[in-house]
N, C-alpha and C. Protein backbone atom coordinates (compact mmCIF):
# COMPACT_ATOMS: atom_id res chain seq x y z
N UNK A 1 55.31 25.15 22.14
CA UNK A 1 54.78 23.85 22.49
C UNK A 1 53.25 23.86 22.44
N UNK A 2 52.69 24.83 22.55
CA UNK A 2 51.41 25.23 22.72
C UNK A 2 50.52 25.03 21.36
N UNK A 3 51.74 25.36 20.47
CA UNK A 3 51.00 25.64 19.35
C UNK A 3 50.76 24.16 18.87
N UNK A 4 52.14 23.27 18.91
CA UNK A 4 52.10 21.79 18.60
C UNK A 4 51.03 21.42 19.18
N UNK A 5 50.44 21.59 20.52
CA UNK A 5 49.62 20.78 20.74
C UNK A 5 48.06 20.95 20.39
N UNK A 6 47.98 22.33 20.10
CA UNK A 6 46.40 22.34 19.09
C UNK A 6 46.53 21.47 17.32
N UNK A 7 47.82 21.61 16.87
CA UNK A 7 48.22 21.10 16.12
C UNK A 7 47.19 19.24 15.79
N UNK A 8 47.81 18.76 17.02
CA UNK A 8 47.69 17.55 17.12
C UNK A 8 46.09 17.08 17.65
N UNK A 9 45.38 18.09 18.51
CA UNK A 9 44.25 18.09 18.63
C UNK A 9 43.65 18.26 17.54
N UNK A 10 43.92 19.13 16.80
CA UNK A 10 43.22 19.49 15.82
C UNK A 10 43.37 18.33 14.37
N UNK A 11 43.76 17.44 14.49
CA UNK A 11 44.55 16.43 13.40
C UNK A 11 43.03 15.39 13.74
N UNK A 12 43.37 14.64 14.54
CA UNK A 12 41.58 13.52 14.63
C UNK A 12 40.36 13.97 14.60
N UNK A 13 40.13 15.27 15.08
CA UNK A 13 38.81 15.84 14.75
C UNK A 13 38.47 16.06 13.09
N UNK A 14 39.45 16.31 12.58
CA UNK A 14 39.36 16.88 10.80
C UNK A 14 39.51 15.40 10.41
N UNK A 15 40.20 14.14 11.03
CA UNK A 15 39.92 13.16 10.22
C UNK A 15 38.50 12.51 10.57
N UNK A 16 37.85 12.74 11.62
CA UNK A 16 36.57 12.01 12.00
C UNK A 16 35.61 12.58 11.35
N UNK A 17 35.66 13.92 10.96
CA UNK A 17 34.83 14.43 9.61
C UNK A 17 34.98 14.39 8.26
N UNK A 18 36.50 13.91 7.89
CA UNK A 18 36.30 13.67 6.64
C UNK A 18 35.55 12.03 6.58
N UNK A 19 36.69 11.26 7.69
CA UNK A 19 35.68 10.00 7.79
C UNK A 19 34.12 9.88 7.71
N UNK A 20 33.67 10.38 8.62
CA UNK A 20 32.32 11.03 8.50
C UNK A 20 31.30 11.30 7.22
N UNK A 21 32.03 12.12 6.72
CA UNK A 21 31.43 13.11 5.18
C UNK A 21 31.90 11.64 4.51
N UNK A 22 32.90 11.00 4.05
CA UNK A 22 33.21 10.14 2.83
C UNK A 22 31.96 8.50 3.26
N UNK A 23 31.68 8.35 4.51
CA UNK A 23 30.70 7.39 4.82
C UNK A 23 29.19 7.64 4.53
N UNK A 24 28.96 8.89 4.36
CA UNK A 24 27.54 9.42 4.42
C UNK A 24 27.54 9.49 2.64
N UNK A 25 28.32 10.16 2.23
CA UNK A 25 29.01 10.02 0.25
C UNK A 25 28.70 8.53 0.01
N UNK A 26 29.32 7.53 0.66
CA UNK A 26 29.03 6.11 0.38
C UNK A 26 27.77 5.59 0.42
N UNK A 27 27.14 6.26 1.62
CA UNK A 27 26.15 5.59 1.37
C UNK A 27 24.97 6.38 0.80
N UNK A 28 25.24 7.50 0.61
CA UNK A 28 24.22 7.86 -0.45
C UNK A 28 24.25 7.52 -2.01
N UNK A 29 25.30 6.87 -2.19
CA UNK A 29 25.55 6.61 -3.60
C UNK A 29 25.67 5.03 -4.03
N UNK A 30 25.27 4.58 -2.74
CA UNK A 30 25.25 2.85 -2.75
C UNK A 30 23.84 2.51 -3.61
N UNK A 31 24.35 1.86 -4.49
CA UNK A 31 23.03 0.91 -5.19
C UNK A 31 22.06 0.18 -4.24
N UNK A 32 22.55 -0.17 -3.40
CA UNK A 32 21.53 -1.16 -2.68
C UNK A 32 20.26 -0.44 -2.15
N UNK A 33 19.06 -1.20 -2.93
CA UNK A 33 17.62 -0.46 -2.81
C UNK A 33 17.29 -0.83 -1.30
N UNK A 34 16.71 0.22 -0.59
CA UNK A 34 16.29 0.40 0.71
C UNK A 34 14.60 -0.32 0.59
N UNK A 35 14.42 -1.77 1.22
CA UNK A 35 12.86 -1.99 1.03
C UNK A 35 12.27 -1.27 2.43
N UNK A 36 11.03 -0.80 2.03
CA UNK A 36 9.62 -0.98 3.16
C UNK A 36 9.24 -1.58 3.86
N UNK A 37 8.66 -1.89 5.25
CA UNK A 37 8.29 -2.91 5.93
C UNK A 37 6.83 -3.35 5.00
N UNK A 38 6.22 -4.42 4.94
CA UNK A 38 5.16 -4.54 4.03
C UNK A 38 4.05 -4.29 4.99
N UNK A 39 2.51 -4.20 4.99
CA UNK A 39 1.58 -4.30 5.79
C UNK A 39 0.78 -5.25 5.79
N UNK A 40 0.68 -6.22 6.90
CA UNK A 40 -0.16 -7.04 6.65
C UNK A 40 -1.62 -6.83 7.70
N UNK A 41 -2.74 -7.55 7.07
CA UNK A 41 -3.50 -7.14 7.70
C UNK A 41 -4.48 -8.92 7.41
N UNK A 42 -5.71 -8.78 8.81
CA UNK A 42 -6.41 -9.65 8.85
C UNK A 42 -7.61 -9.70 8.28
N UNK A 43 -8.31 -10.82 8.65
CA UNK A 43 -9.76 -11.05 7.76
C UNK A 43 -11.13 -10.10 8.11
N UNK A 44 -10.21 -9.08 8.99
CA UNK A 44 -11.51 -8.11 9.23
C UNK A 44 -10.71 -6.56 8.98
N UNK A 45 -9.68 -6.64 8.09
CA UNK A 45 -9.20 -5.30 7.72
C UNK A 45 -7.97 -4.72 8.68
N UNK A 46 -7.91 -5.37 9.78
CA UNK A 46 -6.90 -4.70 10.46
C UNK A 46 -5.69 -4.87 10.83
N UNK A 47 -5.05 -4.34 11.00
CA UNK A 47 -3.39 -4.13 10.82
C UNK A 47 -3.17 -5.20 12.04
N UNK A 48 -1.89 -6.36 11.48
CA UNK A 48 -1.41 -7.24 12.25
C UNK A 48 -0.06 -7.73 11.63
N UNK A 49 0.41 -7.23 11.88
CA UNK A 49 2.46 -7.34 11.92
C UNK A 49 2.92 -9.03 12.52
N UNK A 50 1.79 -9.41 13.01
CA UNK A 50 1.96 -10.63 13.67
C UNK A 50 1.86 -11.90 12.91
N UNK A 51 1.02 -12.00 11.91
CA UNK A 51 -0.09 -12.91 11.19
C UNK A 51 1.02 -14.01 10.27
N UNK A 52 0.69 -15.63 10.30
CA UNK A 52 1.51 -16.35 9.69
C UNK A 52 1.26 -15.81 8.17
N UNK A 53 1.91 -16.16 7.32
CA UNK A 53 1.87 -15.97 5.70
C UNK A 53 0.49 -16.26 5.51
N UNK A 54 -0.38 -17.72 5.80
CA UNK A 54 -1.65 -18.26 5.07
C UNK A 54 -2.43 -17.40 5.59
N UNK A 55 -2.64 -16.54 7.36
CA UNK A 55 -3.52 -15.89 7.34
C UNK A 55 -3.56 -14.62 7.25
N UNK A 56 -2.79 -13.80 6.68
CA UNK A 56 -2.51 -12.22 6.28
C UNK A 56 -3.04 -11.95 5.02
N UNK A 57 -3.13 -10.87 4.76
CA UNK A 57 -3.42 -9.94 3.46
C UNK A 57 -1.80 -9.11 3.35
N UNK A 58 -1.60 -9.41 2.42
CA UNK A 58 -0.66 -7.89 2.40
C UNK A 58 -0.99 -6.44 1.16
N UNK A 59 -0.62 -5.56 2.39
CA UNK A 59 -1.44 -4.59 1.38
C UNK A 59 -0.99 -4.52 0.18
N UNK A 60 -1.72 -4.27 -1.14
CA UNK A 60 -0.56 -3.88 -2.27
C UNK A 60 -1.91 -2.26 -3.13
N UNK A 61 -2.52 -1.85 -1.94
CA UNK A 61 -3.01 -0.78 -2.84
C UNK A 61 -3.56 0.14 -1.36
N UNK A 62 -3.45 1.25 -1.43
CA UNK A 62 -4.16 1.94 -0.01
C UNK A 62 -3.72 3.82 -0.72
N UNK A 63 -5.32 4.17 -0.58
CA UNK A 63 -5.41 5.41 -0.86
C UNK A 63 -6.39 6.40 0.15
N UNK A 64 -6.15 7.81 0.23
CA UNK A 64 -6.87 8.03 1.36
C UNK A 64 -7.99 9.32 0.83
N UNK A 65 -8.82 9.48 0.99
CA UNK A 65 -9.51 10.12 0.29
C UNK A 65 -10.89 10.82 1.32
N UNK A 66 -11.44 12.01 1.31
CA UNK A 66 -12.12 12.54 2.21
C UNK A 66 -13.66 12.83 1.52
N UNK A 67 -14.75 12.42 2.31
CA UNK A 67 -15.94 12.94 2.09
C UNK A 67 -16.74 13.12 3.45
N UNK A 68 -17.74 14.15 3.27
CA UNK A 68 -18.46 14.87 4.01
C UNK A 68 -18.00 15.05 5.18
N UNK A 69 -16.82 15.69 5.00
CA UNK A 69 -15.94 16.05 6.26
C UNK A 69 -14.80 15.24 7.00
N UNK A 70 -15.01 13.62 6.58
CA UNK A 70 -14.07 12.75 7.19
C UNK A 70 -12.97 12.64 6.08
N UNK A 71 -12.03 11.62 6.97
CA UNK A 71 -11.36 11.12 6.07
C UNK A 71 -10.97 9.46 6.02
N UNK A 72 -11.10 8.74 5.21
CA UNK A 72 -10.96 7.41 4.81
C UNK A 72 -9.50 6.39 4.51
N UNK A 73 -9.35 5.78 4.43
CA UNK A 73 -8.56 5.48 3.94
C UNK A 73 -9.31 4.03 3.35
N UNK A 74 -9.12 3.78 1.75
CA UNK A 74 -9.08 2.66 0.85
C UNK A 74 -8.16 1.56 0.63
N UNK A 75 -8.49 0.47 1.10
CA UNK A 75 -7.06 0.13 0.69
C UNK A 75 -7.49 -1.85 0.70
N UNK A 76 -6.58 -2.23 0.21
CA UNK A 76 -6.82 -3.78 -0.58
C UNK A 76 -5.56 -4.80 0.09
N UNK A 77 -5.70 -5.46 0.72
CA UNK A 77 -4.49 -6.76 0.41
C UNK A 77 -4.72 -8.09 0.03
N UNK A 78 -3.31 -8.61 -0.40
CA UNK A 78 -3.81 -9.73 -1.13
C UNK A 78 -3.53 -10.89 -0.15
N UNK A 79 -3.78 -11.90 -0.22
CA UNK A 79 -3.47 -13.31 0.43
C UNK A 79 -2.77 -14.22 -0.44
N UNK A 80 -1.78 -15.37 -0.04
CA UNK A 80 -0.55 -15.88 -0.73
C UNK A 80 -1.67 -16.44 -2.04
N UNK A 81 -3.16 -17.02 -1.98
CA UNK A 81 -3.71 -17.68 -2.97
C UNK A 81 -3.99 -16.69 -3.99
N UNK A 82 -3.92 -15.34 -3.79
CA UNK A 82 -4.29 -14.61 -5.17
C UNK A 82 -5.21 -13.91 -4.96
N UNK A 83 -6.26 -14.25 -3.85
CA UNK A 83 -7.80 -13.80 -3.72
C UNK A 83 -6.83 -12.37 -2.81
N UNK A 84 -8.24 -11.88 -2.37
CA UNK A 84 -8.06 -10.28 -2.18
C UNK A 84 -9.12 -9.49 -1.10
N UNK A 85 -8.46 -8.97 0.04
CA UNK A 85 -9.93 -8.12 0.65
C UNK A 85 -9.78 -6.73 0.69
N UNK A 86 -10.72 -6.26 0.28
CA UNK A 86 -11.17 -5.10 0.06
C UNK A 86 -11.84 -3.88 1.39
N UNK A 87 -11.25 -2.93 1.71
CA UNK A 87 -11.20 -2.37 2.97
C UNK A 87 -11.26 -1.07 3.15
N UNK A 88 -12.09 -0.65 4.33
CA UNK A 88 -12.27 0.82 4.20
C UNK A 88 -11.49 1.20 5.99
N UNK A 89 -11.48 2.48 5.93
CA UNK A 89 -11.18 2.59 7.36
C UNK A 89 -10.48 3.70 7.71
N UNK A 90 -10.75 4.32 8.94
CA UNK A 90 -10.39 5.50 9.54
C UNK A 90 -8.54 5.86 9.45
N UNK A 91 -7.93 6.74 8.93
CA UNK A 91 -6.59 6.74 9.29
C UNK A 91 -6.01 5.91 10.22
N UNK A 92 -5.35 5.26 10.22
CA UNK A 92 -4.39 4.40 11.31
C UNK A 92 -5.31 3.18 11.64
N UNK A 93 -6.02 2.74 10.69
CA UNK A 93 -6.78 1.34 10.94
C UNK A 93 -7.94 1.52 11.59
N UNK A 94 -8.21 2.53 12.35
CA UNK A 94 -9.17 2.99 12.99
C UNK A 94 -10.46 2.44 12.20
N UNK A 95 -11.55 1.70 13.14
CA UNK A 95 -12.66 1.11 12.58
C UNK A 95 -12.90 0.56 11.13
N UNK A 96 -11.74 -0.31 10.86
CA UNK A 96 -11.56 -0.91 9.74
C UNK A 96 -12.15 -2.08 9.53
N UNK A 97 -12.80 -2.45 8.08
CA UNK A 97 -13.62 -3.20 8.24
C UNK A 97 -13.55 -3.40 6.54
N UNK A 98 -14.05 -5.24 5.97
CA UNK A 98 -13.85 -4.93 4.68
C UNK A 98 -15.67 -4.70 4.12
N UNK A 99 -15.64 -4.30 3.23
CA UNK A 99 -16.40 -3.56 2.20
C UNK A 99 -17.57 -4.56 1.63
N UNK A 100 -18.95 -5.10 2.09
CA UNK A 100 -19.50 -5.24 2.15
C UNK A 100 -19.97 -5.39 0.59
N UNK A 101 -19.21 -5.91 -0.26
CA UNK A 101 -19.49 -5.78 -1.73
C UNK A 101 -18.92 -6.92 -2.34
N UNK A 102 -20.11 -8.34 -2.51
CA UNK A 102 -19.83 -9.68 -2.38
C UNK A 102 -18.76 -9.89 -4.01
N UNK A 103 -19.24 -8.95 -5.16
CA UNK A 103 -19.13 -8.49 -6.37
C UNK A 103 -17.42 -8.48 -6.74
N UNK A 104 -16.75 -8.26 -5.54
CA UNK A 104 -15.56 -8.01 -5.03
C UNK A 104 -14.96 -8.42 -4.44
N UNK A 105 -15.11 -8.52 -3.36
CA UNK A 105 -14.31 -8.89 -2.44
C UNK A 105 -13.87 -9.88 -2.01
N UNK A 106 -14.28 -11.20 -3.11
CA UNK A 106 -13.65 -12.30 -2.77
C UNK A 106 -12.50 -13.07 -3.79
N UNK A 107 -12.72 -11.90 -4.78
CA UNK A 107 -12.31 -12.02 -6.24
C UNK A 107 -10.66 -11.79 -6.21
N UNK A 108 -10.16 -11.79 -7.35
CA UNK A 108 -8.77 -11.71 -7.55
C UNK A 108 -8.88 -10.54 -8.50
N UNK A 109 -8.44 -9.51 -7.93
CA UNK A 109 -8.41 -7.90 -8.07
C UNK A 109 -6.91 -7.75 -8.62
N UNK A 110 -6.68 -7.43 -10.43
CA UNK A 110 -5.92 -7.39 -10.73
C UNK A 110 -5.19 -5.98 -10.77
N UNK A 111 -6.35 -5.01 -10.56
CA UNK A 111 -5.76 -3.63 -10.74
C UNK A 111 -6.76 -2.73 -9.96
N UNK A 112 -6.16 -1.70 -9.06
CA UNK A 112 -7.19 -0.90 -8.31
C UNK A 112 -6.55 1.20 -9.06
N UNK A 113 -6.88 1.93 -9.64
CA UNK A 113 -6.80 3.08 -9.83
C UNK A 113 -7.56 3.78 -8.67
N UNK A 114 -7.51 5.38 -8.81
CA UNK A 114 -8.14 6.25 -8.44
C UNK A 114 -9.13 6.99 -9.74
N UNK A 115 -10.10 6.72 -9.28
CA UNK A 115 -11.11 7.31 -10.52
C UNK A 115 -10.41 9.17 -10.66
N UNK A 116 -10.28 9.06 -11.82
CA UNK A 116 -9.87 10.69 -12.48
C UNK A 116 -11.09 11.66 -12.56
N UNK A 117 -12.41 10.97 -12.90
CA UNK A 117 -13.65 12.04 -12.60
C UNK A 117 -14.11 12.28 -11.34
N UNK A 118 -13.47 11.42 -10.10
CA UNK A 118 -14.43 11.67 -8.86
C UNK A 118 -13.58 11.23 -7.88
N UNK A 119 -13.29 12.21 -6.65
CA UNK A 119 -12.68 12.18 -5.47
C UNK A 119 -13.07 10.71 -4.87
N UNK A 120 -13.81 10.29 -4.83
CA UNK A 120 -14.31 9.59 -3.99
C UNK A 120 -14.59 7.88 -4.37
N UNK A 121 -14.46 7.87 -5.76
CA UNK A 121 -14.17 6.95 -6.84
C UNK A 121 -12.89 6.06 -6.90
N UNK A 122 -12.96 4.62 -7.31
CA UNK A 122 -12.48 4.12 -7.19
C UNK A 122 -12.51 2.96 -8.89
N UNK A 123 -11.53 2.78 -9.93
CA UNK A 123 -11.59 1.94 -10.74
C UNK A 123 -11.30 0.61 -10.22
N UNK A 124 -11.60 -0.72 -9.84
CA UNK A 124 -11.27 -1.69 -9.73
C UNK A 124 -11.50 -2.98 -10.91
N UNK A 125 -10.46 -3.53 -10.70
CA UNK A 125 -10.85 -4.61 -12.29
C UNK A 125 -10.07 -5.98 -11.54
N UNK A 126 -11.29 -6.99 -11.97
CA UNK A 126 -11.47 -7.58 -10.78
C UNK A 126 -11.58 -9.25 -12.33
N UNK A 127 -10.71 -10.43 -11.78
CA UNK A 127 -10.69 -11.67 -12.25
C UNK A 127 -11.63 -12.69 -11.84
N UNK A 128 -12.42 -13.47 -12.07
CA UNK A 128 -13.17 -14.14 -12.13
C UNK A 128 -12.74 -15.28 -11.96
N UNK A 129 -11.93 -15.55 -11.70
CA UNK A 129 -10.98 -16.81 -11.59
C UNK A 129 -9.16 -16.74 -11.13
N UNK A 130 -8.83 -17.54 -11.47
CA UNK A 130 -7.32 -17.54 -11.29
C UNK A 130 -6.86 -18.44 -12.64
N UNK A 131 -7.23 -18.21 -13.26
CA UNK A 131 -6.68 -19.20 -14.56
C UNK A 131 -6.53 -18.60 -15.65
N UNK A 132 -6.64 -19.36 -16.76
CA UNK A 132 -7.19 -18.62 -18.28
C UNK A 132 -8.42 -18.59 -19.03
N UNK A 133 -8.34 -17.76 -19.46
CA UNK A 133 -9.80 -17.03 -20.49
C UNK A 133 -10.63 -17.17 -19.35
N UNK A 134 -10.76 -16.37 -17.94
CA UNK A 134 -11.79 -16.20 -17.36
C UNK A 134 -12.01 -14.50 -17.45
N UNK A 135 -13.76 -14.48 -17.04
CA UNK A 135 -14.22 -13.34 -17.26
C UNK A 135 -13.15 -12.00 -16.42
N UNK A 136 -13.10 -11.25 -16.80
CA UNK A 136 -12.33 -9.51 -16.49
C UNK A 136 -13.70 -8.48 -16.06
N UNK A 137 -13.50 -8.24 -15.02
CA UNK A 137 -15.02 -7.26 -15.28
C UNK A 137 -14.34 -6.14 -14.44
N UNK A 138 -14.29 -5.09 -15.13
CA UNK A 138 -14.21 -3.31 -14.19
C UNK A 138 -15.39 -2.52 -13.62
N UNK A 139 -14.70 -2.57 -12.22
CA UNK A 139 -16.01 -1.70 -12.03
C UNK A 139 -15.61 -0.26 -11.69
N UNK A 140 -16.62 0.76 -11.29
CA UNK A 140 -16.36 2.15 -10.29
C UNK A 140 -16.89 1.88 -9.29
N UNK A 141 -16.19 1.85 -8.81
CA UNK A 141 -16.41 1.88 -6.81
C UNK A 141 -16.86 3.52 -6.43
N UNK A 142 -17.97 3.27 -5.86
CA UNK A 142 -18.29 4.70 -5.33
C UNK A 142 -17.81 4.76 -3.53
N UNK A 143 -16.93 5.45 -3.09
CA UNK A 143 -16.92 5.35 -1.77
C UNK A 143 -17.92 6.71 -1.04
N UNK A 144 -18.65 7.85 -1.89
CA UNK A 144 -19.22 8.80 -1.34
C UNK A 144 -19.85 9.05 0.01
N UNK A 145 -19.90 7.93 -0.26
CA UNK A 145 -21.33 7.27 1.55
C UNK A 145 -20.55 6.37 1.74
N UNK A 146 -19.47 6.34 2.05
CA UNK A 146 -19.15 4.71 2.72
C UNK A 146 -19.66 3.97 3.21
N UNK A 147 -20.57 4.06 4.07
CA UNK A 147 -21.47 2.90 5.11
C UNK A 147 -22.59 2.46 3.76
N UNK A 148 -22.67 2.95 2.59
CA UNK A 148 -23.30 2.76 1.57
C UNK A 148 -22.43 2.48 0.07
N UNK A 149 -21.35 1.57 -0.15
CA UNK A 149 -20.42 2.02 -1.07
C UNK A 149 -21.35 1.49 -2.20
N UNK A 150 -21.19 2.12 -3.54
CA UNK A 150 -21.86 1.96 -4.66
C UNK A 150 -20.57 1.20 -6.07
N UNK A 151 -21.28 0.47 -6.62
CA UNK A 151 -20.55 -0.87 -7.14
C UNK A 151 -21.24 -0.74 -8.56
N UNK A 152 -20.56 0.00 -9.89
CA UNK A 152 -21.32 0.32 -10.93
C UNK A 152 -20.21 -0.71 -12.00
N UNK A 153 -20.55 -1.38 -12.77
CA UNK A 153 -19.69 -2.28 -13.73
C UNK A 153 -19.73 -1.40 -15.26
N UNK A 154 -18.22 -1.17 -15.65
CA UNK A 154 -17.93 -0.27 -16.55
C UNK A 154 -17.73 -1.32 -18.06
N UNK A 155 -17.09 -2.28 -17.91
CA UNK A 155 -17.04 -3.10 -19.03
C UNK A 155 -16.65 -4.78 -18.48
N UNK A 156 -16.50 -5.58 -19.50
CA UNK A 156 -15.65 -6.71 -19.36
C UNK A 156 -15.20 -7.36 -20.31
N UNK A 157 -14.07 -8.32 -19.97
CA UNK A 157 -13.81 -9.21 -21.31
C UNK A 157 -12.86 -10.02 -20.68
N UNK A 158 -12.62 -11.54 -21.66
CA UNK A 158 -11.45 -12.39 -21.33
C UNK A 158 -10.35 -12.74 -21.21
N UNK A 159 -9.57 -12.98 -20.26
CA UNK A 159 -8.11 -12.86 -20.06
C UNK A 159 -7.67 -13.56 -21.31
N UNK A 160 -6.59 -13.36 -21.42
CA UNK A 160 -5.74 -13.98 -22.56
C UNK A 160 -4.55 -15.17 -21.93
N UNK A 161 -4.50 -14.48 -20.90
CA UNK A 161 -3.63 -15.66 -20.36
C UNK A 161 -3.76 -16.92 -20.07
């Protein structure tokens, strides 16, 4: 009788693990893409989870990058009109603030890279408008000195769109 009854103990435990194992199989093999919470942030760079749609940025570029001992974080969001602020700031939002570079920062920033010659570099290419055939101008963002960022224009030309 003894034996029957490990028998039977032993019967729901082996099904709550196969149950188990075949749910964890499912869902690792489920198509359905897992999104991100997005980040939104305000008109002075800083993180606010709170903010209606018209007054947020949401981030769509943030890189973190170290000079003369600190470390930075770069990073851009956009607003529902297209325009864009441009932002520097301590890990975790810490003394965040946007970037003092009129050239920019009010513009519609179609593409932000990491400069390939320089840690501290930044490619930004930046629209002149929101329409068609307006000016394209790229620049290199120097973040070396942050409290000093340097704003060098690499080329330009007209949208096609």
């Amino acid at each position: 009788m003894r034996s029957h009854f490990m028998i039977y103990n032993f019967i729901p435990k082996t099904t709550l693990i196969t149950g188990l194992a075949i749910s964890l199989i499912l869902a690792l093999s489920s198509n359905t893409p897992t999104v991100a919470q997005e980040t939104y942030i305000d008109n002075n760079c800083k993180q606010n989870q709170q903010l209606n749609e018209f007054d947020r940025g949401t981030i769509f570029y943030k890189s973190e990058f170290q000079t003369k001992g600190q470390t930075y974080w770069f990073y851009s969001g956009r607003y529902q009109d297209g325009s864009a602020i441009i932002c520097i700031s301590q890990p975790g939002f810490k003394q965040a603030k946007p970037l003092e570079i009129e050239k920019i920062q009010s513009g519609y920033i179609d593409k932000i890279d990491k400069d390939p010659s320089k840690k501290t570099a930044f490619i930004v290419t930046v629209r002149e408008g929101n329409g068609s055939y307006v000016p394209i101008i790229q620049y290199r963002l120097n973040l070396s000195t942050p409290s000093k960022p340097a704003l060098t224009k690499l080329k330009s030309w007209r949208s096609v769109r």
